[in-house]
Protein backbone atom coordinates (compact mmCIF):
# COMPACT_ATOMS: atom_id res chain seq x y z
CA UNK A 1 0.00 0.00 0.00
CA UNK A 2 1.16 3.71 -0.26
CA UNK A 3 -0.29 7.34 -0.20
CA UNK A 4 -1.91 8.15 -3.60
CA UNK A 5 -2.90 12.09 -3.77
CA UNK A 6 -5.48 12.41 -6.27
CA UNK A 7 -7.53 14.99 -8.06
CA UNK A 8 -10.40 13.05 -6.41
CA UNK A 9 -8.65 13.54 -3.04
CA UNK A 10 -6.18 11.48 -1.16
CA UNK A 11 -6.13 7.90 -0.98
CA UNK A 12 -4.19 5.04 0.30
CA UNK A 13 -3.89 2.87 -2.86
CA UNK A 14 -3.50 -0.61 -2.35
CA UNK A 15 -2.17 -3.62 -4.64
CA UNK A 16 -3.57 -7.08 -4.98
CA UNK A 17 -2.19 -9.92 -7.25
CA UNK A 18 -4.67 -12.90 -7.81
CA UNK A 19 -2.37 -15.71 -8.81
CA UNK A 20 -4.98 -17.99 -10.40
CA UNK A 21 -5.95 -15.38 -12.91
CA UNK A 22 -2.27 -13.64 -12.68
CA UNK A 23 -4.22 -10.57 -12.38
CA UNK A 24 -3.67 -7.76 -10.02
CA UNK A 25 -6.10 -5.34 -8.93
CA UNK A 26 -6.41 -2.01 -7.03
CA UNK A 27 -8.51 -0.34 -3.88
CA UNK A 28 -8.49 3.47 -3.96
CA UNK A 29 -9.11 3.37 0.33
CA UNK A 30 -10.37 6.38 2.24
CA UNK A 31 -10.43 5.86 6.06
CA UNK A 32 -9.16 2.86 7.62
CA UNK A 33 -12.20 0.23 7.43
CA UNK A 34 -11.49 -2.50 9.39
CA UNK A 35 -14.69 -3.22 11.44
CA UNK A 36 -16.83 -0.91 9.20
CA UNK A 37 -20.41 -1.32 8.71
CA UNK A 38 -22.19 0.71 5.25
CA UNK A 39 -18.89 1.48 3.87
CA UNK A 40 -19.41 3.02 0.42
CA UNK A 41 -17.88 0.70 -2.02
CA UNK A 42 -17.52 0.99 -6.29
CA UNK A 43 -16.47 -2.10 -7.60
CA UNK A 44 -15.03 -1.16 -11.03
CA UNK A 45 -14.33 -3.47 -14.15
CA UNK A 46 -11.15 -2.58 -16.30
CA UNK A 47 -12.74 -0.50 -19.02
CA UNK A 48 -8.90 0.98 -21.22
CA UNK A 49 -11.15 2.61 -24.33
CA UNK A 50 -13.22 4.21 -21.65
CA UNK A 51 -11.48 5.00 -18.69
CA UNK A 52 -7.90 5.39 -20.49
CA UNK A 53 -8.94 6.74 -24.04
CA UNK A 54 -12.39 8.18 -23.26
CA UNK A 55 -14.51 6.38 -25.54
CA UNK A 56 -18.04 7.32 -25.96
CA UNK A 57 -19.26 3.83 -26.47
CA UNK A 58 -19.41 3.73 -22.82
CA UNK A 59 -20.30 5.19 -19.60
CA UNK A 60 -17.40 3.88 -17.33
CA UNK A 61 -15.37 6.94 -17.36
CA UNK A 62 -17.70 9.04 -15.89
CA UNK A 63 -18.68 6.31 -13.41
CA UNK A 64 -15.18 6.17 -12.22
CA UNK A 65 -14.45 9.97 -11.60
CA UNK A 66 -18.18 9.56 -10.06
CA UNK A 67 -17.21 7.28 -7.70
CA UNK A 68 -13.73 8.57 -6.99
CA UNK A 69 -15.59 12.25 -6.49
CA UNK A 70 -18.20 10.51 -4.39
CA UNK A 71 -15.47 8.58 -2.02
CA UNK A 72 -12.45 11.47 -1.75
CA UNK A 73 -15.49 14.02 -0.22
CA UNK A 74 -15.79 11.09 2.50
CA UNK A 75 -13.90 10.00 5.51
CA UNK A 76 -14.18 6.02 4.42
CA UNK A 77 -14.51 4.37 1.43
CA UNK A 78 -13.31 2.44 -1.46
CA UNK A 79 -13.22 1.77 -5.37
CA UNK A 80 -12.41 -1.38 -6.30
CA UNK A 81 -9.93 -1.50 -9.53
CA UNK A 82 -10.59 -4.84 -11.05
CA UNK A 83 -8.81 -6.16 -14.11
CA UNK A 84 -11.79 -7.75 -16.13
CA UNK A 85 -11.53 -5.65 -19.18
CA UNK A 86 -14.28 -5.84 -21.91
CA UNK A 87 -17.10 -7.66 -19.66
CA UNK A 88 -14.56 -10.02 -18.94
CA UNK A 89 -13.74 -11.03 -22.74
CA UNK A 90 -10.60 -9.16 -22.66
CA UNK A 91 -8.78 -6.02 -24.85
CA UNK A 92 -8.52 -7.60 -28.14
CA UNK A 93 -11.70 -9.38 -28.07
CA UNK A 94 -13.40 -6.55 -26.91
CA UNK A 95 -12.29 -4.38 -29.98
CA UNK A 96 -13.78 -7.19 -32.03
CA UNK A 97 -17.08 -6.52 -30.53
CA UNK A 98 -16.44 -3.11 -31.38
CA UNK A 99 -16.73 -4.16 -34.88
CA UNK A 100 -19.35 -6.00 -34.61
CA UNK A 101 -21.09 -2.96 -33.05
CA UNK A 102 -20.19 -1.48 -35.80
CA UNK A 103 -22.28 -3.68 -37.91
CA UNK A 104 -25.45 -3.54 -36.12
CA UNK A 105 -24.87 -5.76 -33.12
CA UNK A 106 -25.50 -4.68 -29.70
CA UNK A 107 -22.94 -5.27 -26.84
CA UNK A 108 -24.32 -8.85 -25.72
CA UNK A 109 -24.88 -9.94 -28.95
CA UNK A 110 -21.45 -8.90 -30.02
CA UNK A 111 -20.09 -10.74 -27.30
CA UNK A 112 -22.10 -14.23 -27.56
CA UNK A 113 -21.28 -13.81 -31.17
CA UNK A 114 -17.45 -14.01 -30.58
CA UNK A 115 -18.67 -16.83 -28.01
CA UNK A 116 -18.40 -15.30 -24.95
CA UNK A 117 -21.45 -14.63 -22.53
CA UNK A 118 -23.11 -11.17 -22.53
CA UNK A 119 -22.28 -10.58 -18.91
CA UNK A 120 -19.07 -12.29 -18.13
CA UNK A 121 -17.65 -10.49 -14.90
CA UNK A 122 -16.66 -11.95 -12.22
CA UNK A 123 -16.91 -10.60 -8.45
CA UNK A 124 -15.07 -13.38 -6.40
CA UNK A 125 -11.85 -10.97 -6.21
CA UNK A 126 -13.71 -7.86 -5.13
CA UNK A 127 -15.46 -10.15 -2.23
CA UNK A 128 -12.47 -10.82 -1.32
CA UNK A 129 -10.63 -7.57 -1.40
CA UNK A 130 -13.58 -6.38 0.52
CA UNK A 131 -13.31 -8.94 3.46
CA UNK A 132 -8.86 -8.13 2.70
CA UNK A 133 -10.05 -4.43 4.02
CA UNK A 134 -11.75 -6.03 7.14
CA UNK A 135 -15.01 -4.21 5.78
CA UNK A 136 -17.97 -5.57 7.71
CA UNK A 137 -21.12 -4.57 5.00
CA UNK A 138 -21.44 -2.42 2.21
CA UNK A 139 -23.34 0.37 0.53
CA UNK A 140 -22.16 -0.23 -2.83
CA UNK A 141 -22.01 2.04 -6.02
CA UNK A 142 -23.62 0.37 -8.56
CA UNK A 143 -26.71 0.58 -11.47
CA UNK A 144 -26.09 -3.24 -12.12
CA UNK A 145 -28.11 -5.85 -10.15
CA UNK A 146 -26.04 -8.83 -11.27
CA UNK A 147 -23.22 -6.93 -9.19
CA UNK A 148 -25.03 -7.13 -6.14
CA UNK A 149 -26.26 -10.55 -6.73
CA UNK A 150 -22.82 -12.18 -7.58
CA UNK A 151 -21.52 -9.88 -4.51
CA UNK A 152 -24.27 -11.76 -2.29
CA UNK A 153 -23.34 -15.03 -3.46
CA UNK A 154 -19.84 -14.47 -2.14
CA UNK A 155 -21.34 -13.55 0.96
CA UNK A 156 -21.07 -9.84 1.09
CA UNK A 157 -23.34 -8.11 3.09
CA UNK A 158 -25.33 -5.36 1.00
CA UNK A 159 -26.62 -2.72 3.04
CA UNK A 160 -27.85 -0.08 0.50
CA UNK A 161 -27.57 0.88 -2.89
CA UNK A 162 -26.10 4.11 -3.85
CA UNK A 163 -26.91 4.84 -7.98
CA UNK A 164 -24.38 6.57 -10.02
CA UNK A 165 -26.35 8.95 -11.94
CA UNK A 166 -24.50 10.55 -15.09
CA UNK A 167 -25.16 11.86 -18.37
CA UNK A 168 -25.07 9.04 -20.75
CA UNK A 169 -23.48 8.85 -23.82
């Protein structure tokens, strides 16, 4: 771990390596929240043509800088960096898609068409990052309700919901 000033405020950033994916993933931490109980939480998914290059075919810029806005005004809280780029299909396959966008295709189809599933991210790491930071239950960030149902099923306890409303592109 180590300080990480921010334009979003300072953080403690910490590092996580997931040797059965050889993966590693990030917490942006405000507070210390061991013990904590409604903790704000983001869990973000890799997103490089959104969060990197600012593509418009996506919202997950914006809901990043939401989220990092939303925690750095706090005392606790935490996003979640996970490495699950493209739904979980990857960079390269994920560009693919892009094509098939291109053609007509929306983002599930274009990702069942390459043979993938439509919705193919994975929460087990960010369960466990979350019990890693000794948090207690959550109040996490999120629009999607497969998020909080995949976070259940690893036995995370969901306290509240907090939507992250932006302009969509």
């Amino acid at each position: 771990k180590a300080d990480l000033p921010s334009r979003f405020g300072n953080f403690t950033l910490y590092g996580f390596y997931d040797g059965k994916e050889d993966k590693e993933h990030t917490a942006m931490v405000r507070g210390d929240l061991a013990g904590m109980e409604a903790v704000p939480v983001r869990i973000h998914s890799q997103c490089h043509t959104g969060d990197v290059l600012g593509s418009l075919r996506c919202d997950c810029r914006d809901q990043l800088e939401a989220a990092l806005r939303y925690i750095g005004e706090r005392e606790v809280g935490a996003v979640i960096y996970l490495m699950q780029e493209g739904r979980g299909i990857g960079l390269l396959n994920k560009i693919k898609a892009y094509a098939l966008q291109d053609l007509g295709l929306d983002k599930v189809e274009a990702n069942e068409y390459l043979g993938y599933p439509g919705e193919g991210r994975d929460y087990k790491v960010g369960a466990r990052i979350i019990e890693l930071l000794g948090i207690k239950s959550i109040a996490l960030m999120t629009n999607n309700p497969d998020k909080i149902d995949k976070l259940q099923g690893e036995g995370i306890k969901i306290t509240g919901r907090i939507p992250i409303v932006i302009e969509p592109n």
